[in-house]
C-alpha atoms as a PDB file:
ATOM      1  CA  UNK A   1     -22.525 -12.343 -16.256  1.00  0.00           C
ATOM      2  CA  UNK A   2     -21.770 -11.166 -13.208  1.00  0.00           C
ATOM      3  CA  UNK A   3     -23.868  -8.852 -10.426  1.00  0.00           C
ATOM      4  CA  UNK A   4     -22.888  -5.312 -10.809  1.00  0.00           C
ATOM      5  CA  UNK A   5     -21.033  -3.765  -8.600  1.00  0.00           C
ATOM      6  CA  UNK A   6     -20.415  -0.008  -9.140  1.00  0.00           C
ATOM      7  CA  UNK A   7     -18.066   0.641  -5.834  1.00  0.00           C
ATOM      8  CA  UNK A   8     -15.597  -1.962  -7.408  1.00  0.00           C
ATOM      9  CA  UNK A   9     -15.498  -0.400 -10.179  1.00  0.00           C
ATOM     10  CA  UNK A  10     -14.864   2.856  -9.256  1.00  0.00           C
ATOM     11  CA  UNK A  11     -12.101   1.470  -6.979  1.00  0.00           C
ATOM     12  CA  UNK A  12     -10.929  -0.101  -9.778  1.00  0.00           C
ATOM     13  CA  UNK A  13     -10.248   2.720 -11.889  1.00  0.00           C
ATOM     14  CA  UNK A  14      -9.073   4.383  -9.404  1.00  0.00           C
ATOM     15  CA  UNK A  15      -6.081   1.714  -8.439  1.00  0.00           C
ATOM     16  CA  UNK A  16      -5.194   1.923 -12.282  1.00  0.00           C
ATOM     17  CA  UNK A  17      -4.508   5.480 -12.103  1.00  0.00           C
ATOM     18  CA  UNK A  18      -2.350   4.874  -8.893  1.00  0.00           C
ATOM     19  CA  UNK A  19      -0.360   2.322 -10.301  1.00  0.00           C
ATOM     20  CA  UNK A  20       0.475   4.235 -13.829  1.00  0.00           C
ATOM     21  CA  UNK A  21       1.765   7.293 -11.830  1.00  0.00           C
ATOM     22  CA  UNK A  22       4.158   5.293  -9.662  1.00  0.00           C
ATOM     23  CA  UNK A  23       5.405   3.075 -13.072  1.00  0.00           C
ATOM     24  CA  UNK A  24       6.047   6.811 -14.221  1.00  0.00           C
ATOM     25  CA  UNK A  25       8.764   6.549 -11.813  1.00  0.00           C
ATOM     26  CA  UNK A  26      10.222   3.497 -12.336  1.00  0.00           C
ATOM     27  CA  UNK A  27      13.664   3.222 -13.597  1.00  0.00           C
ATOM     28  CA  UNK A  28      14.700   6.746 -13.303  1.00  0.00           C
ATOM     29  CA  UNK A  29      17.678   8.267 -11.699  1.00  0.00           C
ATOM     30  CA  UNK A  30      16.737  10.790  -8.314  1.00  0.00           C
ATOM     31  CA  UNK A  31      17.493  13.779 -10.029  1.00  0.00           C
ATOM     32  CA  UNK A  32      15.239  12.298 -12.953  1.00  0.00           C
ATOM     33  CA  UNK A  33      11.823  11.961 -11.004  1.00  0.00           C
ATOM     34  CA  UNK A  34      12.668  15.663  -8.945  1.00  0.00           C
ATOM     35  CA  UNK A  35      13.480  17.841 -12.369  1.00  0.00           C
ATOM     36  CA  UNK A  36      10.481  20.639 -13.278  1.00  0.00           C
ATOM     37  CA  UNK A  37      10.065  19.753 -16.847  1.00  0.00           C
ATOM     38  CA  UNK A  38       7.176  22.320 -17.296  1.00  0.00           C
ATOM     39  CA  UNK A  39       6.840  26.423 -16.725  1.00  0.00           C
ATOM     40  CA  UNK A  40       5.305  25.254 -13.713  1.00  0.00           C
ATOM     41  CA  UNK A  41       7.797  23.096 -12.231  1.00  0.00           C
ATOM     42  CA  UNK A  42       5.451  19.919 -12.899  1.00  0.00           C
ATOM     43  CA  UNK A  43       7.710  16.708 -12.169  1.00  0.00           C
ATOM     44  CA  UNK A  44       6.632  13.141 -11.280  1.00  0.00           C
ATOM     45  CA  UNK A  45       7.617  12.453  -7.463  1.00  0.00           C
ATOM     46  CA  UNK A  46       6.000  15.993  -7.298  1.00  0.00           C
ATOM     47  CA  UNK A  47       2.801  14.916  -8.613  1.00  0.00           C
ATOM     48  CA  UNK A  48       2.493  11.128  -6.487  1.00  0.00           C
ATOM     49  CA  UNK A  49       3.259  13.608  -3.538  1.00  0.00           C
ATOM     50  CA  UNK A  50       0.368  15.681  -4.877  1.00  0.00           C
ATOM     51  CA  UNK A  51      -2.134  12.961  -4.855  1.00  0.00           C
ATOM     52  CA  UNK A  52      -1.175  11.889  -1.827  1.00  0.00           C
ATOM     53  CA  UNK A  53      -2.341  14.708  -0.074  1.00  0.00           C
ATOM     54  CA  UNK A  54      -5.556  14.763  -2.182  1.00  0.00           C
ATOM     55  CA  UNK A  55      -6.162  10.798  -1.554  1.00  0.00           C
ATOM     56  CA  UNK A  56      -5.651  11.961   2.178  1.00  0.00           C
ATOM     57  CA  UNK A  57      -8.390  14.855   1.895  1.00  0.00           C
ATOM     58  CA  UNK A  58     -10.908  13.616   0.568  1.00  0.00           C
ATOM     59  CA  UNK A  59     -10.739  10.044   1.754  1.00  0.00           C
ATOM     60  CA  UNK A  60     -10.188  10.977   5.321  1.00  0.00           C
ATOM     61  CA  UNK A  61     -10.877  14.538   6.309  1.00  0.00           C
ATOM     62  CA  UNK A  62     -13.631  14.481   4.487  1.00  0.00           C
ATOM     63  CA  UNK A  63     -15.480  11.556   5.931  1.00  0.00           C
ATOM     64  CA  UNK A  64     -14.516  12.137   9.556  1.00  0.00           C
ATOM     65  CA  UNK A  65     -11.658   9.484   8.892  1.00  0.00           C
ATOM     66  CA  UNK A  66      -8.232  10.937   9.559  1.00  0.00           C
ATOM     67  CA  UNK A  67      -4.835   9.201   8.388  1.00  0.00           C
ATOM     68  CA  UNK A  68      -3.193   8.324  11.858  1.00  0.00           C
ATOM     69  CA  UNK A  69      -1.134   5.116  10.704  1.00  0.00           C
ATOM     70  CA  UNK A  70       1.338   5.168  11.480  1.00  0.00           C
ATOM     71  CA  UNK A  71       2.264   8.431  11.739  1.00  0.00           C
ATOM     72  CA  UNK A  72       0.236  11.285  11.405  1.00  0.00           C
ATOM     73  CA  UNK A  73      -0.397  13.685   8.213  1.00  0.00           C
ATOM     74  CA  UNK A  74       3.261  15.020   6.584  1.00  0.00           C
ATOM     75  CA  UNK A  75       3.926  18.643   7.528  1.00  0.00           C
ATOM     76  CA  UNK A  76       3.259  19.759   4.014  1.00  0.00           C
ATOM     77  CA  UNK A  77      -0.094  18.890   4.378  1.00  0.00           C
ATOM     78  CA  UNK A  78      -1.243  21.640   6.740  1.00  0.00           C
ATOM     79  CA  UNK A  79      -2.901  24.058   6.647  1.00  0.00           C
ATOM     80  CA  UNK A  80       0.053  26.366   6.655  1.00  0.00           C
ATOM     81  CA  UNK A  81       2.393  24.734   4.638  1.00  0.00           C
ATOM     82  CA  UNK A  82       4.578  26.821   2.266  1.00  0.00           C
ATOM     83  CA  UNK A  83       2.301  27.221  -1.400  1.00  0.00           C
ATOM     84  CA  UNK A  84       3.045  24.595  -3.740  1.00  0.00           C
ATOM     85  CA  UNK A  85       4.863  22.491  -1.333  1.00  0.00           C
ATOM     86  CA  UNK A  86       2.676  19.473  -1.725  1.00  0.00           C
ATOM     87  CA  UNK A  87       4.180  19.756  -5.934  1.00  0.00           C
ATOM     88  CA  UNK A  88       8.010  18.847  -5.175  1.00  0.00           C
ATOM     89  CA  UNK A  89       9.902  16.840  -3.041  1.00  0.00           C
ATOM     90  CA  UNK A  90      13.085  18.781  -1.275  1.00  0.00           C
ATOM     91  CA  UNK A  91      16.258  16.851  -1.090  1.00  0.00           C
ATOM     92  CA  UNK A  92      15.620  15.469   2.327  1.00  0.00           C
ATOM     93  CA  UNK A  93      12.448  13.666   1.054  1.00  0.00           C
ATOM     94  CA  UNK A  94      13.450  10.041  -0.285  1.00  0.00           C
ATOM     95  CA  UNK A  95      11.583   8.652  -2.871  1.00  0.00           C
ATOM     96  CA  UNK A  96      10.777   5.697  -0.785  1.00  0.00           C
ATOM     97  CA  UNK A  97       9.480   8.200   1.347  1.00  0.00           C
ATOM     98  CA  UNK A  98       6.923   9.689  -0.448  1.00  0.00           C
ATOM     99  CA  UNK A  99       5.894   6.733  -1.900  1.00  0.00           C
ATOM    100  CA  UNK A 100       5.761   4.672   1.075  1.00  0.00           C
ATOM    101  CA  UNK A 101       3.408   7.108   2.097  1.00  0.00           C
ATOM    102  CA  UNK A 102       1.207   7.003  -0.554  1.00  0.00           C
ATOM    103  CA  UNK A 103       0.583   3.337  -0.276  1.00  0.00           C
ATOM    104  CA  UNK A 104       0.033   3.923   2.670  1.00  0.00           C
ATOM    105  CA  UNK A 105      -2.438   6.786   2.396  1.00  0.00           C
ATOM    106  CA  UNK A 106      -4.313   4.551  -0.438  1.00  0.00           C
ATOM    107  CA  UNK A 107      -4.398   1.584   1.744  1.00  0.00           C
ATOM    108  CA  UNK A 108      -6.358   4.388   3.936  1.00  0.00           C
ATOM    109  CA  UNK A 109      -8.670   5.507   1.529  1.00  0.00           C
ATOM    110  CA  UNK A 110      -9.361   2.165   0.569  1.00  0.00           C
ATOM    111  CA  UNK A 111     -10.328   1.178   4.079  1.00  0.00           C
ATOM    112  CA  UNK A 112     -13.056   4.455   3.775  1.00  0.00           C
ATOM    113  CA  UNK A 113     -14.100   3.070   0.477  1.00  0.00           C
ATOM    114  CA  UNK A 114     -14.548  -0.553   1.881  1.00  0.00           C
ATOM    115  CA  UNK A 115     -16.403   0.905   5.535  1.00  0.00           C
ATOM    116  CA  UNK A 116     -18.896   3.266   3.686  1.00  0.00           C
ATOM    117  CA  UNK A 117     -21.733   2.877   1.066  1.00  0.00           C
ATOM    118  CA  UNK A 118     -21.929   5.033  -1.944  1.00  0.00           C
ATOM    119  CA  UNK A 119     -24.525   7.052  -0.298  1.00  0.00           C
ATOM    120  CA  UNK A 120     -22.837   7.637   2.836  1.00  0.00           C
ATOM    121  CA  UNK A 121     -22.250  11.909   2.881  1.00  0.00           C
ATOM    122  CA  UNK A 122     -19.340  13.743   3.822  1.00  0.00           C
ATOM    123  CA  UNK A 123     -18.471  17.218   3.878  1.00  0.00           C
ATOM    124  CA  UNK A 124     -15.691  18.840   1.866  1.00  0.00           C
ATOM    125  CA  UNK A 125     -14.758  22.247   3.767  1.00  0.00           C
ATOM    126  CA  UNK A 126     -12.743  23.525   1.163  1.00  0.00           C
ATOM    127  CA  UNK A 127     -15.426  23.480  -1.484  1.00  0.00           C
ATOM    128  CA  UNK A 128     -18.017  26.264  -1.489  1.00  0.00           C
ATOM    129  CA  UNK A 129     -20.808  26.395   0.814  1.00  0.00           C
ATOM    130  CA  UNK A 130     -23.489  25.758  -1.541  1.00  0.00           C
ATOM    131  CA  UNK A 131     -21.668  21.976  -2.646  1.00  0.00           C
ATOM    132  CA  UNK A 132     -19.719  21.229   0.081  1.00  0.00           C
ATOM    133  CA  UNK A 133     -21.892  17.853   0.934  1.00  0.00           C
ATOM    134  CA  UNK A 134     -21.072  15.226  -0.981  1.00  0.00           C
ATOM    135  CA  UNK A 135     -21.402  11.617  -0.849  1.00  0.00           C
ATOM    136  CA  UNK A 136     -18.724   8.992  -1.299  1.00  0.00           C
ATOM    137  CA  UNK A 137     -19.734   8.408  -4.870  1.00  0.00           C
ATOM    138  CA  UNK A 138     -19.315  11.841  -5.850  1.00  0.00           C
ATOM    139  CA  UNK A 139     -15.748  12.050  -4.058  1.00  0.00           C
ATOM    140  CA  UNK A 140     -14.619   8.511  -5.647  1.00  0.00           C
ATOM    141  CA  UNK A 141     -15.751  10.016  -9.362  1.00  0.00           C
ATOM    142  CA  UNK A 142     -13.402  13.326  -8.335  1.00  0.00           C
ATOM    143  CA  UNK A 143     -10.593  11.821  -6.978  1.00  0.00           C
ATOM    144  CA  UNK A 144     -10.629   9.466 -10.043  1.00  0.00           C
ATOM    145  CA  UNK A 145     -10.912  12.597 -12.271  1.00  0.00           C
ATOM    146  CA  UNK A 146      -7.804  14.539 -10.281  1.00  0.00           C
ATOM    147  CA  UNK A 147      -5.562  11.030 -10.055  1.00  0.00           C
ATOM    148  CA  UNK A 148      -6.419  10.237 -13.669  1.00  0.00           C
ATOM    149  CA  UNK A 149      -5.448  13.704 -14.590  1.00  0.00           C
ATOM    150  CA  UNK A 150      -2.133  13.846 -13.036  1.00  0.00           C
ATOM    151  CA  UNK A 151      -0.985  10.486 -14.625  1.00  0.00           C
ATOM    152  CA  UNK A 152      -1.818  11.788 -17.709  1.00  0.00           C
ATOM    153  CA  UNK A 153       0.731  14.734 -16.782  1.00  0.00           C
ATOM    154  CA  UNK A 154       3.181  12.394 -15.570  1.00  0.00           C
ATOM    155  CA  UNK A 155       3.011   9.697 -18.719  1.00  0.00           C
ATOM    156  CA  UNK A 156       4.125  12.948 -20.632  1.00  0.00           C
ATOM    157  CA  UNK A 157       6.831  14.214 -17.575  1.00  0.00           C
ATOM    158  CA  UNK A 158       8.106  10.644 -18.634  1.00  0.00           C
ATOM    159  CA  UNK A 159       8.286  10.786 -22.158  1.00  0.00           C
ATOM    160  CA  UNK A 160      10.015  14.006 -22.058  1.00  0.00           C
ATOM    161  CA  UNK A 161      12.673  12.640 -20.195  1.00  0.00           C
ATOM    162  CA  UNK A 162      13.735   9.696 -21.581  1.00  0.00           C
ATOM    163  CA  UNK A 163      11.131   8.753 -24.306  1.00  0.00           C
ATOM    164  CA  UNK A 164       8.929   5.900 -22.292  1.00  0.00           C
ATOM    165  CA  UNK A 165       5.112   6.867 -22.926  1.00  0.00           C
ATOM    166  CA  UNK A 166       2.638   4.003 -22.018  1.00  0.00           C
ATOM    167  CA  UNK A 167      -0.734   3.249 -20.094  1.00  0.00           C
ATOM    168  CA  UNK A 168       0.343   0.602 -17.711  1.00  0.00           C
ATOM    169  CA  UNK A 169       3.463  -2.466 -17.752  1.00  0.00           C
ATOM    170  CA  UNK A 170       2.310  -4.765 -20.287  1.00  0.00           C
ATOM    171  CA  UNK A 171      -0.325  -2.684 -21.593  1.00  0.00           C
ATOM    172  CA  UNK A 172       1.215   0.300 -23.202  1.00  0.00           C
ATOM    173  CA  UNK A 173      -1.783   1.098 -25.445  1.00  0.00           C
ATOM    174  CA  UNK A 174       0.822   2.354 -27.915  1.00  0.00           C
ATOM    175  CA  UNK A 175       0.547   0.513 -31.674  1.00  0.00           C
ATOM    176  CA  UNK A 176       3.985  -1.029 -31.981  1.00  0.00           C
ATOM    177  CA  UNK A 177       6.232   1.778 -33.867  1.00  0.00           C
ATOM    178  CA  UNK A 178      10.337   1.781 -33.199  1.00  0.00           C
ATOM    179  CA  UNK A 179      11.636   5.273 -32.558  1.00  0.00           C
ATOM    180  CA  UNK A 180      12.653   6.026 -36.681  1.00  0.00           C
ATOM    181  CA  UNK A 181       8.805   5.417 -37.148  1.00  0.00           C
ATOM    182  CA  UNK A 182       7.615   7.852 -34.102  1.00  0.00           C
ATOM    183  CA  UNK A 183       9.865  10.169 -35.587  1.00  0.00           C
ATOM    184  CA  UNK A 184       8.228  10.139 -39.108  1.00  0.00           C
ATOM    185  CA  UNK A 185       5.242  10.335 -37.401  1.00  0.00           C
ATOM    186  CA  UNK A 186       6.627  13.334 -35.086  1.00  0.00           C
ATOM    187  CA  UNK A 187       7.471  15.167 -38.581  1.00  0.00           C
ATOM    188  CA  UNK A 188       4.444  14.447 -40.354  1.00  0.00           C
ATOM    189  CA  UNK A 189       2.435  16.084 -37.657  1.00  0.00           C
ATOM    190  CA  UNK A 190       5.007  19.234 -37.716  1.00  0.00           C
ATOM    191  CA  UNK A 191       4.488  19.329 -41.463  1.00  0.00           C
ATOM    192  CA  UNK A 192       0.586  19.487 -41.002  1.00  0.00           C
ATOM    193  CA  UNK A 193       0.689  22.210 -38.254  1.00  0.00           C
ATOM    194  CA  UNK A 194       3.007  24.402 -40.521  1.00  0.00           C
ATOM    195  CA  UNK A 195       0.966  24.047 -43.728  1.00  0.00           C
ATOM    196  CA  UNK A 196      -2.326  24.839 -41.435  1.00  0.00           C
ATOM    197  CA  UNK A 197      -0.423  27.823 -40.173  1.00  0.00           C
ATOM    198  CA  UNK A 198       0.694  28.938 -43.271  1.00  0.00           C
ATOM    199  CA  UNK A 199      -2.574  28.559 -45.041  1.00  0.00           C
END
């Protein structure tokens, strides 16, 4: 057995959560990965932009380690930026584009996870007074949380657009049903929710 080594696996998880919300993107046509599927307007190049902005928080501001390469922060990630323009991409931002710079912004954070030890502190200035130090542990188990989170929104962005639901390529974590038997299933579990509400 091998030494334990917590930081890679916190890195770990976290690069599994990066790489199911760009899959969540894969095949789709532009208008596809733009379109608010939710009350909210929650769509997938919406939500990579999203975590790109969080990745570049708390990874860098954070930890006295700003994103300069190669160019500096987007304009939606100032301070002043319109509300809610970090959840949508306008039709001037390419999907290469925003995902170009979220590699990029990972290959950043990475770089902050790789220079510092788990107990090196930062300081969150967004966060209340009374929490705002925090040490890289507690900032890797958050952003892990958050980027976790939003691929969970974006595997079911996905499905309700063209039916794909899965963890990651290869390992969908799905047991292996066609679409007639997702549908009985998908009827069963309307049957049960009408008896329940019927009572």
């Amino acid at each position: 057995m091998s030494e334990p080594n917590p930081k890679a696996d916190l890195r770990q998880y976290l690069q599994g959560a990066r790489d199911t919300l760009l899959w969540k993107l894969e095949g789709l046509s532009e208008y596809d990965v733009r379109r608010p599927l939710t009350p909210t307007g929650t769509n997938l190049l919406g939500l990579v932009k999203h975590v790109a902005g969080v990745e570049l928080g708390y990874f860098g501001d954070v930890f006295g380690r700003p994103f300069l390469s190669p160019d500096p922060p987007p304009s939606w990630y100032a301070e002043d930026a319109e509300p809610h323009t970090d959840m949508w991409a306008t039709a001037d931002e390419s999907r290469e584009e925003i995902t170009g710079l979220y590699r990029r912004v990972w290959a950043h954070s990475d770089a902050t996870i790789a220079a510092l030890d788990l107990d090196a502190t930062g300081r969150v200035p967004w966060w209340p007074e009374d929490r705002r130090e925090v040490t890289l542990h507690r900032v890797l188990v958050h952003v892990i949380s958050d980027v976790q989170r939003h691929a969970g929104h974006a595997d079911i962005v996905r499905e309700l657009i063209d039916g794909s639901a899965g963890l990651l390529p290869g390992n969908e974590n799905l047991p292996p049903v066609d679409q007639a038997g997702w549908e009985a299933h998908r009827q069963r579990l309307e049957r049960a929710a009408r008896e329940a509400a019927d009572g």
